[in-house]
C-alpha atoms as a PDB file:
ATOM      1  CA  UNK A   1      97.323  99.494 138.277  1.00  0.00           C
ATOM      2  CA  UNK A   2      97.840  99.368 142.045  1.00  0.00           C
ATOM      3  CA  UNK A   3      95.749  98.154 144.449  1.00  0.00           C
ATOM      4  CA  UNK A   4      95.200 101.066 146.628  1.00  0.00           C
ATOM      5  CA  UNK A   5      95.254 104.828 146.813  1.00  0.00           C
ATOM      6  CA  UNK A   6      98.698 106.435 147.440  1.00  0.00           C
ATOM      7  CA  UNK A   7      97.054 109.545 148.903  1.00  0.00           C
ATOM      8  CA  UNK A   8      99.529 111.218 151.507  1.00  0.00           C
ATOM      9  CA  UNK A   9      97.459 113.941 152.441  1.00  0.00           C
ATOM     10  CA  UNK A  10      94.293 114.432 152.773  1.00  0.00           C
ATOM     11  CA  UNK A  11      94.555 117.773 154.672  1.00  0.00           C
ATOM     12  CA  UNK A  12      96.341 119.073 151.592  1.00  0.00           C
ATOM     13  CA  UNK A  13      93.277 118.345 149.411  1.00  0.00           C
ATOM     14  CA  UNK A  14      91.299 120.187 151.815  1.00  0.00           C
ATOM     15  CA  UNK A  15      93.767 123.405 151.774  1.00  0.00           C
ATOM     16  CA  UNK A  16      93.324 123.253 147.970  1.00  0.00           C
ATOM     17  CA  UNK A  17      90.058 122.786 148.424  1.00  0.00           C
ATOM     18  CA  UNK A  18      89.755 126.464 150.754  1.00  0.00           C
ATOM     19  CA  UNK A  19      92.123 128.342 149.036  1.00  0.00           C
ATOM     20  CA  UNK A  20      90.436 127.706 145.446  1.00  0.00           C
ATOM     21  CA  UNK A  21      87.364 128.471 147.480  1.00  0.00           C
ATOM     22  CA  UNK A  22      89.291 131.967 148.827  1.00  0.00           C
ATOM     23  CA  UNK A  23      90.551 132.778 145.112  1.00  0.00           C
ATOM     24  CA  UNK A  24      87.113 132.482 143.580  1.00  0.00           C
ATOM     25  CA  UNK A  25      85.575 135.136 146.385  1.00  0.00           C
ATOM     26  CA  UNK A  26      88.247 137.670 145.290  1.00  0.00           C
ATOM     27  CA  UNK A  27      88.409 137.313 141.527  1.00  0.00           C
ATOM     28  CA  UNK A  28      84.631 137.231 140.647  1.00  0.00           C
ATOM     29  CA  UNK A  29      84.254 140.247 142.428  1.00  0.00           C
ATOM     30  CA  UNK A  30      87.370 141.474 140.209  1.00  0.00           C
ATOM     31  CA  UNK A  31      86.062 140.676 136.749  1.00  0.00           C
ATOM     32  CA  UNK A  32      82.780 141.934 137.758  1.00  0.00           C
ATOM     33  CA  UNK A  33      84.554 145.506 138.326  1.00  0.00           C
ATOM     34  CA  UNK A  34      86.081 145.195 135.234  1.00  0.00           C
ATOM     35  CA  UNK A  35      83.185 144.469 133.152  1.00  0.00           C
ATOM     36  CA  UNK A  36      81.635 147.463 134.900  1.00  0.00           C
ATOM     37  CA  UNK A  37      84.498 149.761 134.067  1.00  0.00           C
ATOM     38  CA  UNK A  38      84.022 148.941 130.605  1.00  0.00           C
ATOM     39  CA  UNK A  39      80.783 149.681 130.738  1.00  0.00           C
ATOM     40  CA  UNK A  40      81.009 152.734 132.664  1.00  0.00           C
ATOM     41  CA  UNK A  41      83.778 153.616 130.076  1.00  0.00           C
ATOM     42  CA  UNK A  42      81.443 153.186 126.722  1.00  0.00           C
ATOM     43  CA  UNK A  43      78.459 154.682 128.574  1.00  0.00           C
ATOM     44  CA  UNK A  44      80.521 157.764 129.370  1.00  0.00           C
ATOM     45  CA  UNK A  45      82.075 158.088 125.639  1.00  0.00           C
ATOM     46  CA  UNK A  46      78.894 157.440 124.060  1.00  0.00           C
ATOM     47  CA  UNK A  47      76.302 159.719 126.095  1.00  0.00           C
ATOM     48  CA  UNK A  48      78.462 162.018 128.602  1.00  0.00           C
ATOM     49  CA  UNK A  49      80.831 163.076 126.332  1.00  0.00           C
ATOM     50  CA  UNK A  50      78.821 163.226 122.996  1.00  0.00           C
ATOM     51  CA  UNK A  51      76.309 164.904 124.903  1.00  0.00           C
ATOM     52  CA  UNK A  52      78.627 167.709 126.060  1.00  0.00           C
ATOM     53  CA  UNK A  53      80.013 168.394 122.726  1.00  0.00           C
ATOM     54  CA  UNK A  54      77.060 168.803 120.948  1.00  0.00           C
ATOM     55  CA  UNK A  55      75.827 171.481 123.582  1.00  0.00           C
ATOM     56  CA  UNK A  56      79.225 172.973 122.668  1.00  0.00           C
ATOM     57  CA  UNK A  57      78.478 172.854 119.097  1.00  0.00           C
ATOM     58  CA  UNK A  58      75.380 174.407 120.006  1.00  0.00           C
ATOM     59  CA  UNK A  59      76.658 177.031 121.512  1.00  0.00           C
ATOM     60  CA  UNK A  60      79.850 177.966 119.732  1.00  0.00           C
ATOM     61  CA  UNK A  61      77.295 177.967 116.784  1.00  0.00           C
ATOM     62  CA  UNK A  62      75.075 180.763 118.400  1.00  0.00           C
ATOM     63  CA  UNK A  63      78.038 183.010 119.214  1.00  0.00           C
ATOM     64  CA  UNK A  64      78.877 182.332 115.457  1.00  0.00           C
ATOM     65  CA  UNK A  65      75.926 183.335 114.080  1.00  0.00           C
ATOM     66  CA  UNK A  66      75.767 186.431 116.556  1.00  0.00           C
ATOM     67  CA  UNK A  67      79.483 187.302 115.277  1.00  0.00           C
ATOM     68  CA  UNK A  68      77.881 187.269 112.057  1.00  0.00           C
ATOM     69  CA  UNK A  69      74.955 189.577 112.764  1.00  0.00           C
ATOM     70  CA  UNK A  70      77.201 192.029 114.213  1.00  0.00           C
ATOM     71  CA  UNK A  71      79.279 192.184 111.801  1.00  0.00           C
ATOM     72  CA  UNK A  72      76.432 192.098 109.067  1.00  0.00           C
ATOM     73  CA  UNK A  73      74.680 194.798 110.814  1.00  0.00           C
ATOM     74  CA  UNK A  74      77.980 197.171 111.084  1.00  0.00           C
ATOM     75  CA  UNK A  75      78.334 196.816 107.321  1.00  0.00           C
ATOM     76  CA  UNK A  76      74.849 197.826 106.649  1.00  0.00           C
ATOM     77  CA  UNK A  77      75.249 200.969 108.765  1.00  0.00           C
ATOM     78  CA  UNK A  78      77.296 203.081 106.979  1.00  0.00           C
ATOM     79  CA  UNK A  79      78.128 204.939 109.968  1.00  0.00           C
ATOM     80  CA  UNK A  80      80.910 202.626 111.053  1.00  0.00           C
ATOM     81  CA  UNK A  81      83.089 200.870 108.690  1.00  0.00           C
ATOM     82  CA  UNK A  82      83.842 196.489 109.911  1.00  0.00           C
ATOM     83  CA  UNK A  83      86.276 196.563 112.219  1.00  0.00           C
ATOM     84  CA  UNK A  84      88.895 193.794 112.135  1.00  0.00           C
ATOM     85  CA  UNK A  85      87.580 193.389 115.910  1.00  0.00           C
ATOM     86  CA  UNK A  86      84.140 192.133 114.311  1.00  0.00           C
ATOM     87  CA  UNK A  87      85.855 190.161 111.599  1.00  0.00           C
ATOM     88  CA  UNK A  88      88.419 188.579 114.246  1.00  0.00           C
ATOM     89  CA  UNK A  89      85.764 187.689 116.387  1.00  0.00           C
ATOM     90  CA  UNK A  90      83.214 185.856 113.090  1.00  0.00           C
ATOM     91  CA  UNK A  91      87.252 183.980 112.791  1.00  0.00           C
ATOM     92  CA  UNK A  92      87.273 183.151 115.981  1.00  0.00           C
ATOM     93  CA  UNK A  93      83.967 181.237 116.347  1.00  0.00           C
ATOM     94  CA  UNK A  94      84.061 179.547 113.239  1.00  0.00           C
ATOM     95  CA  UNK A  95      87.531 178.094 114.763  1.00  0.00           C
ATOM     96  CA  UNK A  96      85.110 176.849 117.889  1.00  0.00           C
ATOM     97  CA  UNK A  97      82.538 175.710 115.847  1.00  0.00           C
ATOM     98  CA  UNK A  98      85.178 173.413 113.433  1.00  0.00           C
ATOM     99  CA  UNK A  99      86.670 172.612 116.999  1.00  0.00           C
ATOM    100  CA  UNK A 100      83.440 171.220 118.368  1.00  0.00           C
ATOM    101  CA  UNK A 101      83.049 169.393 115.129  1.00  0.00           C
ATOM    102  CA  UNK A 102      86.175 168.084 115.291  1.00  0.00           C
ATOM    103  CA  UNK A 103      85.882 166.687 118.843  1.00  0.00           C
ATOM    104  CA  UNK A 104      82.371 165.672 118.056  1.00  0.00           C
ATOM    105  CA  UNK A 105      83.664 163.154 114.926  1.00  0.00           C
ATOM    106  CA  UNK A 106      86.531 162.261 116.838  1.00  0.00           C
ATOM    107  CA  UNK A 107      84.830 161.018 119.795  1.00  0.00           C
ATOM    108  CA  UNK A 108      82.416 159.118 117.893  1.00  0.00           C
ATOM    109  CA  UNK A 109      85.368 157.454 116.228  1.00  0.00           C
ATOM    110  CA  UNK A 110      87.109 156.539 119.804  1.00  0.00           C
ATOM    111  CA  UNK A 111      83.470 155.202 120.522  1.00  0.00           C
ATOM    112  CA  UNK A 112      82.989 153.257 118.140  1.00  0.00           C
ATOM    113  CA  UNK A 113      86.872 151.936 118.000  1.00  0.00           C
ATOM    114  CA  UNK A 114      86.194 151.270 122.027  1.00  0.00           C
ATOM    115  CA  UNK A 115      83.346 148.799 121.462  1.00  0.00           C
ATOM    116  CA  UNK A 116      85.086 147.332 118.565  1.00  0.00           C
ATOM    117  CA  UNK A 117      88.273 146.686 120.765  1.00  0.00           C
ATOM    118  CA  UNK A 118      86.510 145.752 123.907  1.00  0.00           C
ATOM    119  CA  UNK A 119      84.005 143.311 122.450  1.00  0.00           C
ATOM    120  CA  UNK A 120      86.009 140.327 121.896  1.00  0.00           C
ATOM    121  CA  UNK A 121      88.004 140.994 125.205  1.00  0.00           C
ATOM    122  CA  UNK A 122      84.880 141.672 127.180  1.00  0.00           C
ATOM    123  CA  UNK A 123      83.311 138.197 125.241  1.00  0.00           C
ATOM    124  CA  UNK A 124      86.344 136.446 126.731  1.00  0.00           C
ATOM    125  CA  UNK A 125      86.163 137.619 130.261  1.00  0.00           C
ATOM    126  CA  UNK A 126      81.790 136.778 130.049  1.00  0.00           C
ATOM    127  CA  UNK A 127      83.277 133.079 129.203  1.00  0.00           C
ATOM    128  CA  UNK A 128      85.813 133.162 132.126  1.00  0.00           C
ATOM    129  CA  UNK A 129      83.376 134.122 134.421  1.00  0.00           C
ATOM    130  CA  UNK A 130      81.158 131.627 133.378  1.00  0.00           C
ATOM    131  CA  UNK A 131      84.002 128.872 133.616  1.00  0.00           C
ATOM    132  CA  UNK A 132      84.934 130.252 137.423  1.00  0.00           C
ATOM    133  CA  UNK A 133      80.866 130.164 138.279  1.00  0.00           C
ATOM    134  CA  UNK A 134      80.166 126.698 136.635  1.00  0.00           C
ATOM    135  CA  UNK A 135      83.320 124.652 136.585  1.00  0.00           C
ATOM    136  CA  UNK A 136      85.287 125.775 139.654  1.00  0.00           C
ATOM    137  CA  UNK A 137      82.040 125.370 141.256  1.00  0.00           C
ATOM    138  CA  UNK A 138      81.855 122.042 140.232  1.00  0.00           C
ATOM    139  CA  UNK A 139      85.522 121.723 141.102  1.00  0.00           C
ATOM    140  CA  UNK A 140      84.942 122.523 144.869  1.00  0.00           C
ATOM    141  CA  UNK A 141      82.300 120.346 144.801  1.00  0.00           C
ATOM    142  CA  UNK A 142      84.281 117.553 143.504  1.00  0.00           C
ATOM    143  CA  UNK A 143      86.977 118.014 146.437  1.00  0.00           C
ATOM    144  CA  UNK A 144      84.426 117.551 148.864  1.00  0.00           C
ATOM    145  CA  UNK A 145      83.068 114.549 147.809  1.00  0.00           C
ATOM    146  CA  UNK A 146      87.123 113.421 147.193  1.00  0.00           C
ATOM    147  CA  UNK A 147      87.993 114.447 150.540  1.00  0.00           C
ATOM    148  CA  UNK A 148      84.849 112.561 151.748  1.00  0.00           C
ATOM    149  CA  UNK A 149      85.761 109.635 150.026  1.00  0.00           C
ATOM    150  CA  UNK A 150      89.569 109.430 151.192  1.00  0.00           C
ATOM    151  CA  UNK A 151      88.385 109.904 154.771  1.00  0.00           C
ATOM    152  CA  UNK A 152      85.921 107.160 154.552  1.00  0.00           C
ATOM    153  CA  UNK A 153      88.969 105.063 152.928  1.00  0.00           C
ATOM    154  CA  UNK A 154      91.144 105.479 155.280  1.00  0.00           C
ATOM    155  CA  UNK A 155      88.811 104.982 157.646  1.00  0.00           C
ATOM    156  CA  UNK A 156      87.179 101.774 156.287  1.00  0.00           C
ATOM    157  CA  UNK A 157      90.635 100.057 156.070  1.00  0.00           C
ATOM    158  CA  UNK A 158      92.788 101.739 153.414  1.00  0.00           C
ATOM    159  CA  UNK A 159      96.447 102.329 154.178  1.00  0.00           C
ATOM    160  CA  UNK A 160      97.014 103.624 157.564  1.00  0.00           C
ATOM    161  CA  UNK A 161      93.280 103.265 158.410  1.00  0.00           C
ATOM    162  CA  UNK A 162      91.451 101.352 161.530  1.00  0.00           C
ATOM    163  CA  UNK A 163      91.431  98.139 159.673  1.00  0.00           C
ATOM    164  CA  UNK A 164      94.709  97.872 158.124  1.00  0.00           C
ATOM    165  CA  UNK A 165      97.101  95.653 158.541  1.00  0.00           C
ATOM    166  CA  UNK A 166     100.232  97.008 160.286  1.00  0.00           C
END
């Protein structure tokens, strides 16, 4: 074990010291946005989107069962035989109506599939955040004292201090 400190620098201790200080001001701000994002992401899937396709449904359901009536109504006058208009158009919103179904099951799938892929990653980045916020806190509060120590060394008659030999 030696007997003293073979610290060259203490200036570089204090750049570390800033520049961890710099990194942690732009990357929590980072992971925060992220976090949002993913938030913003499930909200959007979940509410926005499910939201819109059921007022599709809705809808493409009423002009179905208005086809329908039509239709039902034509064939109950005898005056006019169905046209393949009518029965084109009863086609054509059942198509809607399977789409909206369709887009309806398939975006509670990619909602569900989202949380279930996110979760760990999003568990992950919660413990990162917590590990840049506790320990690198810590950390910078370490250097300080380090720094404050080394200059007090040097100072007190370490290596190269007031009080050393030559």
């Amino acid at each position: 074990m030696a007997d003293h400190a073979q610290v060259t620098s203490v200036e570089a201790i204090e750049s570390f010291r800033a520049s961890l200080i710099v990194f942690l001001s732009k990357v929590r701000p980072t992971l925060e946005e992220v976090s949002d994002e993913v938030m913003r992401t499930q909200f959007w899937l979940q509410n926005d989107q499910r939201r819109h396709w059921e007022i599709e449904l809705r809808k493409s359901g009423l002009k179905l069962e208005e086809a329908k009536r039509e239709l039902f109504n034509t064939s109950l006058s005898h005056l006019q035989t169905a046209t393949a208009l009518q029965h084109m158009a009863v086609q054509r919103a059942q198509r809607a109506v399977r789409d909206a179904e369709e887009k309806l099951d398939t975006l509670k799938k990619w909602a569900r599939g989202l949380e279930d892929r996110t979760a760990p990653m999003v568990k992950q980045l919660e413990e990162f955040q917590g590990f840049l916020t506790v320990d690198m806190g810590k950390a910078v509060t370490q250097l300080v004292q380090i720094v404050g120590t080394l200059e007090a060394y040097t100072k007190a008659g370490g290596p190269g201090g007031e009080g050393a030999p030559p």
